[in-house]
Protein backbone atom coordinates (compact mmCIF):
# COMPACT_ATOMS: atom_id res chain seq x y z
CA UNK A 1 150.06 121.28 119.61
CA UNK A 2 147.56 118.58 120.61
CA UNK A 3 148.86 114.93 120.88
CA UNK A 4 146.51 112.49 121.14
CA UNK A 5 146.92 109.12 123.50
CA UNK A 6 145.30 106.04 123.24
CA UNK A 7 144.82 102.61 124.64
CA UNK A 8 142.02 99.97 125.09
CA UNK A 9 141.83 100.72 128.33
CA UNK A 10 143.72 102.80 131.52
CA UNK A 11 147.16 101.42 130.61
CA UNK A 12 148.26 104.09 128.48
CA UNK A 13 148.34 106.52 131.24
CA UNK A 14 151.83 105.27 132.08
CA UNK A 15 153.42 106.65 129.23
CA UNK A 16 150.61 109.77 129.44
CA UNK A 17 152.14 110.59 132.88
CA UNK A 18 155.66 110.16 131.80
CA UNK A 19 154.61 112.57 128.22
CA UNK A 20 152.96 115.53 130.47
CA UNK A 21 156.83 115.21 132.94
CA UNK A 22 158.68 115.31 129.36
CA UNK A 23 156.35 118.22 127.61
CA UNK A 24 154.58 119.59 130.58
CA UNK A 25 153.39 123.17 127.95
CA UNK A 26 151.73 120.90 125.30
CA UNK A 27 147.47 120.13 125.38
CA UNK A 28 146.85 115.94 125.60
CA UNK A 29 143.89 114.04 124.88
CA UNK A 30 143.26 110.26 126.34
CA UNK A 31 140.93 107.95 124.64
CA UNK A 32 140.48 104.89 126.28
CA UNK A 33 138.19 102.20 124.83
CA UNK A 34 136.50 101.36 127.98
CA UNK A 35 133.93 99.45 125.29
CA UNK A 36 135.89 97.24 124.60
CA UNK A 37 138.90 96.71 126.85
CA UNK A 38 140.59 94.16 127.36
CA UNK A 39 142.24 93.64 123.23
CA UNK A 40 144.71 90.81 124.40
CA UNK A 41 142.13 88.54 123.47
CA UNK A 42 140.55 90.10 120.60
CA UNK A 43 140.89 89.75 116.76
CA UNK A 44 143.28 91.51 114.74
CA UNK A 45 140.55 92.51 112.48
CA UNK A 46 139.03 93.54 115.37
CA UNK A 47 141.68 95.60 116.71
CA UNK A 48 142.03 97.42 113.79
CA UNK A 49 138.61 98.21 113.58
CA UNK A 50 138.66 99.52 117.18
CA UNK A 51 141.79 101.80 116.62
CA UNK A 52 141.09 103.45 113.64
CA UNK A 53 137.89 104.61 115.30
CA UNK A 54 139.83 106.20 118.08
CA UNK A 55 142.61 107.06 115.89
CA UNK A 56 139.84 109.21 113.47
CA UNK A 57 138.41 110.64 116.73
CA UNK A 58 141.59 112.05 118.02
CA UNK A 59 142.21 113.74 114.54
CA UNK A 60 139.31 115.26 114.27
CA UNK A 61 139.91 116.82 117.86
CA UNK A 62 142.55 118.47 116.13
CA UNK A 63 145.53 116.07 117.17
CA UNK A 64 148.63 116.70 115.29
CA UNK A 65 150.26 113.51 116.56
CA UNK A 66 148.87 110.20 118.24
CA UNK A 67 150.56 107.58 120.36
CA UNK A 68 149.14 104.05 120.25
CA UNK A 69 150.08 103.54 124.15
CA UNK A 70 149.34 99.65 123.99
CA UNK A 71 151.48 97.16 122.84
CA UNK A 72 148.32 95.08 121.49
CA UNK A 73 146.93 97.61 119.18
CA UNK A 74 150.43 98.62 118.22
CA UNK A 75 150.99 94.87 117.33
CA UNK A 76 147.64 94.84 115.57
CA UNK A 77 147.09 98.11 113.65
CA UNK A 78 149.87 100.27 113.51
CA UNK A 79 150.16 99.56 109.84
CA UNK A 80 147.08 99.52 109.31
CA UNK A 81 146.69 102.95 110.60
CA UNK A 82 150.21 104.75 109.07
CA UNK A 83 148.87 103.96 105.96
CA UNK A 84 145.63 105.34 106.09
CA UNK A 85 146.35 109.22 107.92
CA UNK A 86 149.15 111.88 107.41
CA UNK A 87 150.53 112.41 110.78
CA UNK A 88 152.64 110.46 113.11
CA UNK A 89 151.57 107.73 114.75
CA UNK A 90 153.81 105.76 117.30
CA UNK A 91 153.12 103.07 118.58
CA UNK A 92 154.86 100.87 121.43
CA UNK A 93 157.04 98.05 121.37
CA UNK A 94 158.03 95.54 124.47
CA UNK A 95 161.59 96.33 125.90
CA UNK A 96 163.26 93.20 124.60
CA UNK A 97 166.13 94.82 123.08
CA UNK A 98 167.44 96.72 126.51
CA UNK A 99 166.41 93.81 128.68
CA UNK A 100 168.76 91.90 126.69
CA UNK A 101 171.59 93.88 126.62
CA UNK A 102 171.33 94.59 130.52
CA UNK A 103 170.76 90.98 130.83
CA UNK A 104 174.41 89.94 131.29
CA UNK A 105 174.00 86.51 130.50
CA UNK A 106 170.60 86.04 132.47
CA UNK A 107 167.69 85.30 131.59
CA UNK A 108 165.14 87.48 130.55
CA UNK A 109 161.14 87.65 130.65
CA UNK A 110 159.19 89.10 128.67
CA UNK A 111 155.44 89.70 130.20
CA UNK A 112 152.50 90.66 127.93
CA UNK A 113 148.44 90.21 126.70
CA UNK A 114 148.08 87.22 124.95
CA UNK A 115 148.01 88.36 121.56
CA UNK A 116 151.21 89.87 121.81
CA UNK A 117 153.18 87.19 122.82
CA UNK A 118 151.62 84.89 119.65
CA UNK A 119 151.68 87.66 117.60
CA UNK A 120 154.85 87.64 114.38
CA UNK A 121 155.98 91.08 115.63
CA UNK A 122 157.04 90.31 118.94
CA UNK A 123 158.53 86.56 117.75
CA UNK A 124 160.47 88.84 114.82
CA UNK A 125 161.68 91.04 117.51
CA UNK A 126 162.64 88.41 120.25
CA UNK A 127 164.96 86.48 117.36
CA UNK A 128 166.37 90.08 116.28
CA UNK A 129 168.27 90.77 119.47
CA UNK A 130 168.00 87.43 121.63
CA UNK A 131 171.30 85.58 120.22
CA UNK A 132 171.72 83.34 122.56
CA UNK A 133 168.18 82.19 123.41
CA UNK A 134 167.64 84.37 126.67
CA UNK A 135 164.04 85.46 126.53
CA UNK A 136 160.60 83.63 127.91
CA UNK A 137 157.57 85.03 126.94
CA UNK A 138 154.53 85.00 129.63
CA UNK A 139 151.27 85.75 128.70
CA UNK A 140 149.09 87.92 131.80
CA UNK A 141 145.88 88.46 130.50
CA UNK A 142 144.41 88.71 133.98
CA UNK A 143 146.22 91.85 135.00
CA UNK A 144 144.38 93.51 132.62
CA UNK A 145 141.20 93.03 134.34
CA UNK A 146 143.15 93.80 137.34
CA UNK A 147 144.02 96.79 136.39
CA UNK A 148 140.34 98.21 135.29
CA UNK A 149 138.93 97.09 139.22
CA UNK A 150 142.16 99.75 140.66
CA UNK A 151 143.34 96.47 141.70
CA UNK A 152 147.13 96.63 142.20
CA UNK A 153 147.94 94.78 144.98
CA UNK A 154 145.24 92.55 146.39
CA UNK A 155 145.97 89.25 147.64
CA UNK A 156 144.02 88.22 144.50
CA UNK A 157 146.29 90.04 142.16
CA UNK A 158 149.50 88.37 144.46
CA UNK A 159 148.44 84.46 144.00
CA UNK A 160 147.74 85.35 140.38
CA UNK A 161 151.37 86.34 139.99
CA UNK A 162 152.54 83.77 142.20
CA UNK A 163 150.63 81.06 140.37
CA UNK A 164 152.00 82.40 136.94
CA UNK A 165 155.46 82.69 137.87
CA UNK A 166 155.22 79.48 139.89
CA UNK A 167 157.09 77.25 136.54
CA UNK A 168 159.94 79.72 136.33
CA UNK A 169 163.04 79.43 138.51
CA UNK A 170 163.43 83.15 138.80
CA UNK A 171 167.00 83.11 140.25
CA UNK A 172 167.97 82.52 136.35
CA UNK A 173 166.22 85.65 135.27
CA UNK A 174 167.80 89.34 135.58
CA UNK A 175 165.12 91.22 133.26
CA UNK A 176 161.50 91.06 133.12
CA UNK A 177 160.23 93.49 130.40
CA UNK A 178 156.17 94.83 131.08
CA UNK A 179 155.42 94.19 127.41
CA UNK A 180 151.49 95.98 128.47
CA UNK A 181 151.36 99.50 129.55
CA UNK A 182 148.58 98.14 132.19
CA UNK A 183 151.49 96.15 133.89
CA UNK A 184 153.21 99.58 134.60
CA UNK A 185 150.77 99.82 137.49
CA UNK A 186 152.03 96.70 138.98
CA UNK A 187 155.85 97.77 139.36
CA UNK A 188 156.28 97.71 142.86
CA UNK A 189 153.72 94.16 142.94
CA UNK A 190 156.09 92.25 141.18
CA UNK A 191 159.04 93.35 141.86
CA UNK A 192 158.15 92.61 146.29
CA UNK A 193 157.23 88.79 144.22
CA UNK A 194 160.17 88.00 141.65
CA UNK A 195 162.65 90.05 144.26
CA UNK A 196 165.55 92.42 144.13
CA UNK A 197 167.63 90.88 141.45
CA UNK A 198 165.55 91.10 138.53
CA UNK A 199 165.11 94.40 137.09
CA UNK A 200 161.42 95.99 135.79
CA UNK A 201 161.88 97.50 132.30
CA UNK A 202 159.18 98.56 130.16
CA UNK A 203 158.72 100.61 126.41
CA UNK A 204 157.25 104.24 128.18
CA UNK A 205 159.97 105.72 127.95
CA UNK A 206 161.75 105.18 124.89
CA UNK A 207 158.21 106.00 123.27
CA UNK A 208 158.31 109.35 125.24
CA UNK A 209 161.47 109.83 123.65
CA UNK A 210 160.50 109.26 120.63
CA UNK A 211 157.62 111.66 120.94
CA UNK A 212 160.09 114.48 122.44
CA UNK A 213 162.12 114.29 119.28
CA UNK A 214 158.36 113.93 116.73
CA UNK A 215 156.84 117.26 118.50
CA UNK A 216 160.41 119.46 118.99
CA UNK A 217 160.73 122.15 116.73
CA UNK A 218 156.78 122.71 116.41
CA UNK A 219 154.69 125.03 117.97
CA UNK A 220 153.94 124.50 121.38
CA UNK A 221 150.14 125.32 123.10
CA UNK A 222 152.43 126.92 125.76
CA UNK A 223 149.45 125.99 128.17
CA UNK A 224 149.65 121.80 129.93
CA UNK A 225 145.98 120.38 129.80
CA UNK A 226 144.90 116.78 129.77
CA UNK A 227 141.36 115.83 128.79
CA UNK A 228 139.90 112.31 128.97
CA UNK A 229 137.54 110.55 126.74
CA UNK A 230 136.10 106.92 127.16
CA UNK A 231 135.32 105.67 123.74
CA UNK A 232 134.62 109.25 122.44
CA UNK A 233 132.39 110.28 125.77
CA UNK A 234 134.55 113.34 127.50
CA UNK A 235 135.31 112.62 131.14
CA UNK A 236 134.73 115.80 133.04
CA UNK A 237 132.36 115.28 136.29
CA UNK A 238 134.22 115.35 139.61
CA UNK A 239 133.72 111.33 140.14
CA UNK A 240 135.26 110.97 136.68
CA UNK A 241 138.49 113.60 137.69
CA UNK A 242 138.64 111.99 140.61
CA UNK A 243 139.60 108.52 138.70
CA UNK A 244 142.08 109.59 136.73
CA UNK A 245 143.82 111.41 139.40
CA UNK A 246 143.82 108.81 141.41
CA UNK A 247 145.19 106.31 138.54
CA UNK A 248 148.10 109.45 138.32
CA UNK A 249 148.66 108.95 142.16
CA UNK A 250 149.01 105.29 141.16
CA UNK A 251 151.84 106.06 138.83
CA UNK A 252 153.70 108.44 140.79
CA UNK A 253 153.95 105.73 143.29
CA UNK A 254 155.26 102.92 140.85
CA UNK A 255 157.44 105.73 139.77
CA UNK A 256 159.07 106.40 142.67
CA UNK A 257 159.67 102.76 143.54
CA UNK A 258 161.69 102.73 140.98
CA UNK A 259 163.73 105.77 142.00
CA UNK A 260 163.94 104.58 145.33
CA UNK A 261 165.05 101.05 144.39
C-alpha cells in the first residue's frame, strides 16, 4: 500500500525514517510544504487550508493512509481533515504523557512551534496527565528556520538554545519532550546543552506504532520506495536526492546518539 507523509516542511522525515525501519516493503510519499513552511506562526484557518491541499494530493496519488508528521498541523486540522476523507489519518501529538511518567518527580519540558504551545489541545493534554504541575512549555520557533538552512549545530543554533533555556534551572528538569518533528534533528544539540540528566523524548515513535498496527493485515507493495514532493512538485534530480539523503544521514546520526547514550 502507499502511505502518504506530510509536514510543512523537512521535519516529518523523522518519523518517515523511523516508518521505512518499521515497514521497510511498503511504497511512501513525502509532501513537504516548502511554500509555506514554517506553520508555528500561521493561522489555524490557514493551516487547514494548507493541509487539506496536501492531504487531497496524497489521495489522489493513490495513498491509502496519511500521517500528519507535524505537531502544528495536527493541532490545527486533524479534525478538520478526518471529517472530510475516508481513510486514516494520524496525526502527532507531543510526548507529555511518557515524559511525565518517566519524570519521577522532575520536572518536565515540553519544547514546541508557537502555535502549539497556545493552542487548547496541547493545554487539554498537559492538565490530562500533569497532576502535580510538572510541565513548562517553551516555544522554539527559530529551530524551524534552523532546520530548513541544514543548520543543526552552528554556533548560531547553540546561543539560540542557550539564550532560550537561559530562565530555566535545568537541574530541576528530567524530561524535555521535542513537541516539533523539526527538533528531532537537534537531538544530540541539546542534549551536549541541557546535559546528561535530562532525557530527549519525542511522539515518532508512538505514531510509527500506531501506523504499524493501521497498515497490518493489508496488502503490502512488497517493494520499499520513497518519493518526495515539495508542495506537489516531485523531487527527483540528483541535487534534489542528494538533500534528502543527506537529511536521512542527519537522522541516522541523532538516532544513534540516542542508542549510544
Amino acid at each position: 500500500m502507499k502511505i502518504g507523509f506530510f509536514d510543512s516542511g523537512i521535519g516529518g522525515l523523522s518519523v518517515l525514517h523511523l516508518a521505512m525501519q518499521a515497514l521497510p516493503d511498503e511504497a511512501f510519499l513525502y509532501y513537504a510544504d516548502e511554500e509555506h513552511v514554517p506553520y508555528g506562526t500561521r493561522t489555524r484557518e490557514e493551516i487547514c487550508t494548507y493541509v487539506d491541499e496536501a492531504v487531497r494530493f496524497l489521495i489522489g496519488e493513490g495513498c491509502q493512509s496519511i500521517v500528519v508528521a507535524c505537531n502544528t498541523a495536527t493541532s490545527a486540522a486533524i479534525e478538520y481533515v478526518r471529517g472530510r476523507y475516508d481513510l486514516p489519518i494520524l496525526g502527532m501529538e507531543p510526548a507529555v504523557k511518557p515524559a511525565v511518567q518517566h519524570a519521577d518527580g522532575k520536572r518536565v519540558l515540553v519544547t514546541a512551534t508557537p502555535f502549539t504551545i497556545r493552542e487548547e489541545r496541547l493545554h487539554h493534554l498537559v492538565k490530562m496527565v500533569d497532576k502535580e504541575h510538572l510541565v513548562t512549555l517553551k516555544a522554539l520557533p527559530q529551530l524551524v528556520v534552523f532546520a530548513e538552512r541544514e543548520e543543526f549545530d552552528s554556533p548560531q543554533v547553540r546561543a539560540y538554545l542557550s539564550r532560550e533555556f537561559s530562565d530555566l534551572d535545568l537541574h530541576d528538569y528530567g524530561e524535555l519532550v521535542l513537541g516539533c518533528t523539526h527538533f528531532t534533528f537537534f537531538r544530540p544539540t541539546i542534549a551536549d546543552l541541557v546535559g546528561p540528566d535530562v532525557e530527549l523524548i519525542d511522539g515518532g515513535e508512538g505514531t510509527v506504532r500506531h501506523l504499524v498496527d493501521v497498515v497490518s493485515g493489508l496488502p503490502s507493495e512488497g517493494k520499499g520506495s520513497v518519493h518526495y514532493y515539495r508542495s506537489g512538485v516531485p523531487q527527483e534530480n540528483k541535487e534534489e536526492l542528494e538533500f534528502y539523503a543527506r537529511l536521512h544521514a542527519q537522522l541516522d546520526k541523532a538516532l544513534m546518539f540516542d542508542k549510544e547514550d
